[in-house]
C-alpha atoms as a PDB file:
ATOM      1  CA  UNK A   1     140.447 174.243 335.803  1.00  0.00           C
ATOM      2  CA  UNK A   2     140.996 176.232 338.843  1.00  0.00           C
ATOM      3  CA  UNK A   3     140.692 173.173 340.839  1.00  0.00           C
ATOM      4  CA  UNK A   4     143.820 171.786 339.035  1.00  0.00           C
ATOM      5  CA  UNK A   5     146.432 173.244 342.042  1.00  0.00           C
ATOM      6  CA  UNK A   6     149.051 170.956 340.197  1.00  0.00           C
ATOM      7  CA  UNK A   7     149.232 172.868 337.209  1.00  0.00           C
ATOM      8  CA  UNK A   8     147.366 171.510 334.367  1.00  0.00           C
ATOM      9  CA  UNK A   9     150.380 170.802 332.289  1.00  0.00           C
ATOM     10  CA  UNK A  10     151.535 168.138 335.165  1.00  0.00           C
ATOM     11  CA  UNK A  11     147.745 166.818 334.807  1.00  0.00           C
ATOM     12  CA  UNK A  12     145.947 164.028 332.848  1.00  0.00           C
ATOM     13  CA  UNK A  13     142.562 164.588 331.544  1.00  0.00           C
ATOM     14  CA  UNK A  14     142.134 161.640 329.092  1.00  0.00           C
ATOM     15  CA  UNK A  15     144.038 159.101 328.471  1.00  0.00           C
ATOM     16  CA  UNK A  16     143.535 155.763 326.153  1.00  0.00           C
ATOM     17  CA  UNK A  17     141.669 152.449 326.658  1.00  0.00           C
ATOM     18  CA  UNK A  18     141.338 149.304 324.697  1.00  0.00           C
ATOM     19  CA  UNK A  19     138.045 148.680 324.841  1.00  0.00           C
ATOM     20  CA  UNK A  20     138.171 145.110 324.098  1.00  0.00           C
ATOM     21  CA  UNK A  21     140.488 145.196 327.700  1.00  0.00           C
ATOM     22  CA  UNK A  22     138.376 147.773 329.331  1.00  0.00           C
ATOM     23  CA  UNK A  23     134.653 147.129 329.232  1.00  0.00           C
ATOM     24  CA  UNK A  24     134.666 149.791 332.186  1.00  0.00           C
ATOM     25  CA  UNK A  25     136.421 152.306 330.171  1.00  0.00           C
ATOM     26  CA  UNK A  26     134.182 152.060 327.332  1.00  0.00           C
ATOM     27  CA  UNK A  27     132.134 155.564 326.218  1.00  0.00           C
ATOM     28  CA  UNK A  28     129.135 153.474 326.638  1.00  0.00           C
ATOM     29  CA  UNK A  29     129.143 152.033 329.840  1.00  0.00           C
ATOM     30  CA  UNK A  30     127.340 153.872 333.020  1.00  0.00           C
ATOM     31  CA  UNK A  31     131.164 154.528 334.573  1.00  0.00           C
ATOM     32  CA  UNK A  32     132.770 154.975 331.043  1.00  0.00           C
ATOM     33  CA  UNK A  33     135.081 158.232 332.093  1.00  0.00           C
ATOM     34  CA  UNK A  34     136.393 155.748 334.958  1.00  0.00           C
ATOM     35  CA  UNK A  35     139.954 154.875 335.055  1.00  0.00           C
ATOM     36  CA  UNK A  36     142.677 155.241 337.389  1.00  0.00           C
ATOM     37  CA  UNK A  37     146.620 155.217 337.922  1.00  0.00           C
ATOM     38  CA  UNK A  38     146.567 153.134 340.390  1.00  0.00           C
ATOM     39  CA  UNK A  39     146.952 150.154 338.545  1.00  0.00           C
ATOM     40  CA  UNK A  40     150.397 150.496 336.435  1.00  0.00           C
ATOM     41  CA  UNK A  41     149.728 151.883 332.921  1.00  0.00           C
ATOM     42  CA  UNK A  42     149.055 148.539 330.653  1.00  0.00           C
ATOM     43  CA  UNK A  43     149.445 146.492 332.928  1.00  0.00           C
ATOM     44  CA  UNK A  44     149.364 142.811 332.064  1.00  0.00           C
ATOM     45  CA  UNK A  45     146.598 140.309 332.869  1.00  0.00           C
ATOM     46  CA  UNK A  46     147.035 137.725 335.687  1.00  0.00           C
ATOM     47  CA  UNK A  47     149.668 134.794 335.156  1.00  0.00           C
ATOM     48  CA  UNK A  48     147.831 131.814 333.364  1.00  0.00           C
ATOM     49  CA  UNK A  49     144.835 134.498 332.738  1.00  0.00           C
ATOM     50  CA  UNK A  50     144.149 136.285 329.805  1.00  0.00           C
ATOM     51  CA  UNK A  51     142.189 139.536 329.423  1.00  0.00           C
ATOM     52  CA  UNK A  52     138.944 137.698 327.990  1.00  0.00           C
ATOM     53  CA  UNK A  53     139.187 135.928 331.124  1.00  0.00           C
ATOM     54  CA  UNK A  54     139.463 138.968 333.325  1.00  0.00           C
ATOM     55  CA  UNK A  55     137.444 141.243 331.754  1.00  0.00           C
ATOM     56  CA  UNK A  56     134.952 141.350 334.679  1.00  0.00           C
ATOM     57  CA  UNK A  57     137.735 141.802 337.242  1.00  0.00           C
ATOM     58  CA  UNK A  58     138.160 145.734 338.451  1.00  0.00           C
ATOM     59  CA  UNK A  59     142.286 145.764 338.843  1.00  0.00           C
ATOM     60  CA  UNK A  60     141.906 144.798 334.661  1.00  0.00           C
ATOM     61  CA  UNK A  61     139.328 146.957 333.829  1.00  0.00           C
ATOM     62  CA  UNK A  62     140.218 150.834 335.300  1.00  0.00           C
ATOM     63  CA  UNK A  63     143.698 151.082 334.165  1.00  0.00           C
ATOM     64  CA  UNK A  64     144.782 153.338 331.188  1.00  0.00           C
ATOM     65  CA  UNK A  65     145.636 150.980 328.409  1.00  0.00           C
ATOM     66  CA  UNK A  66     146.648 150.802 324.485  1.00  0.00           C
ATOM     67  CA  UNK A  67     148.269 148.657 321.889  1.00  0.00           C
ATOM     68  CA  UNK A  68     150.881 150.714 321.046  1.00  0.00           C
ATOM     69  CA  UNK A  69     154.199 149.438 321.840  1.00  0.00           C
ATOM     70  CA  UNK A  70     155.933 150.502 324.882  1.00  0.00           C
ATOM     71  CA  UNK A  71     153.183 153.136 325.931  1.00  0.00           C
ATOM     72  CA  UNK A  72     149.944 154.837 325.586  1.00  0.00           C
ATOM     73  CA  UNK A  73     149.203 158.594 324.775  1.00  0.00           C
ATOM     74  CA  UNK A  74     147.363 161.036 327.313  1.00  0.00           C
ATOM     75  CA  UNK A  75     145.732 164.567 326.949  1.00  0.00           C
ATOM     76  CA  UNK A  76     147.051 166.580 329.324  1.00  0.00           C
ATOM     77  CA  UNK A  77     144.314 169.374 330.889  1.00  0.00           C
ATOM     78  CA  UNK A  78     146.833 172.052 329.213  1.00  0.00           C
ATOM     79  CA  UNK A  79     145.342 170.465 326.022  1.00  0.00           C
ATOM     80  CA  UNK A  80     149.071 168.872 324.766  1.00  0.00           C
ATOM     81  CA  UNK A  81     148.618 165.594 324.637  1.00  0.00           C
ATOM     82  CA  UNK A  82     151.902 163.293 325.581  1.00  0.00           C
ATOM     83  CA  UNK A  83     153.057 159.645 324.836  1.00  0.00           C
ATOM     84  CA  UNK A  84     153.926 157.747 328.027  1.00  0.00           C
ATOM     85  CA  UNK A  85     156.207 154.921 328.197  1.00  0.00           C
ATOM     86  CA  UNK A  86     155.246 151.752 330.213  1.00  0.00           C
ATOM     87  CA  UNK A  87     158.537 152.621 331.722  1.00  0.00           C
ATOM     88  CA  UNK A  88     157.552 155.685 334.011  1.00  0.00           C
ATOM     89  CA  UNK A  89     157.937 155.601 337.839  1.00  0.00           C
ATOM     90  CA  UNK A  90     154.504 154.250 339.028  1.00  0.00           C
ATOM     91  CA  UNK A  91     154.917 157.350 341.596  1.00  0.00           C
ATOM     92  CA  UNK A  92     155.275 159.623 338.696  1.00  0.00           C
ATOM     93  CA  UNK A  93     152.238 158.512 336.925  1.00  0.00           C
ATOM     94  CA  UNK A  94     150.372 158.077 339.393  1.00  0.00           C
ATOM     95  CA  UNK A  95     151.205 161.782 340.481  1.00  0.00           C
ATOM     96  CA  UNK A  96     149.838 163.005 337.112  1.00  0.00           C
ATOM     97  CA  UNK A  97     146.583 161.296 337.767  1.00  0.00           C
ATOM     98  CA  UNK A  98     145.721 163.456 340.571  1.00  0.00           C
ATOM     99  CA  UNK A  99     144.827 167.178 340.021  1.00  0.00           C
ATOM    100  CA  UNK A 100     145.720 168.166 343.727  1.00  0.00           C
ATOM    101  CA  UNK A 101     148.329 166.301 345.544  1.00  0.00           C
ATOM    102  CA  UNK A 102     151.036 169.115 345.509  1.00  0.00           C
ATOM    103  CA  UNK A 103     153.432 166.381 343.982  1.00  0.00           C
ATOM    104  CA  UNK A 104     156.465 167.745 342.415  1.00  0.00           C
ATOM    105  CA  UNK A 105     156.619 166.507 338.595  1.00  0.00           C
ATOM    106  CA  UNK A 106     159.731 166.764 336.695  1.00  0.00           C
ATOM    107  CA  UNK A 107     160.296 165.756 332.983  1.00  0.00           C
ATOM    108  CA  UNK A 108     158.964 162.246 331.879  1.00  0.00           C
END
């Protein structure tokens, strides 16, 4: 917790995965706690690919996803836990993925 310098209500600890969408996200994979905002949160497959198609392809497999409409929930380290909209700044949420960049987070 200490290492959290950006507060750990600005913070995500957890945040949701389809595993049918995520085989890397899965509990029971090797790399199971890996996923990253870097890729925008559920973030469609490929044009004229589908997610069985991708499944082995990284950029569709590390990415916080869910299927609930227009977002996907997160625990926060604070322990609240938050719904996100697909609709946040990709700055913003990426910002909340890191636990040290001295970004400044306002509402979302």
């Amino acid at each position: 917790m200490r290492d959290a310098t950006d507060g750990t209500a600005n913070t995500f600890a957890i945040g949701e995965a389809v595993p049918r969408w995520c085989t890397h996200t899965w509990w029971y994979w090797f790399n199971a706690t890996t996923a990253t905002t870097a890729i925008p949160l559920n973030a469609p497959a490929r044009p004229g690919r589908t997610r069985d198609q991708d499944w082995g392809r990284w950029v569709d497999n590390y990415s916080f996803m869910s299927q609930h409409t227009g977002g996907a929930h997160f625990a926060m380290m604070d322990g609240a836990v938050r719904f996100v909209s697909d609709n946040i700044n990709l700055g913003l949420y990426r910002s909340l993925g890191s636990l040290q960049g001295a970004e400044i987070i306002g509402e979302f």
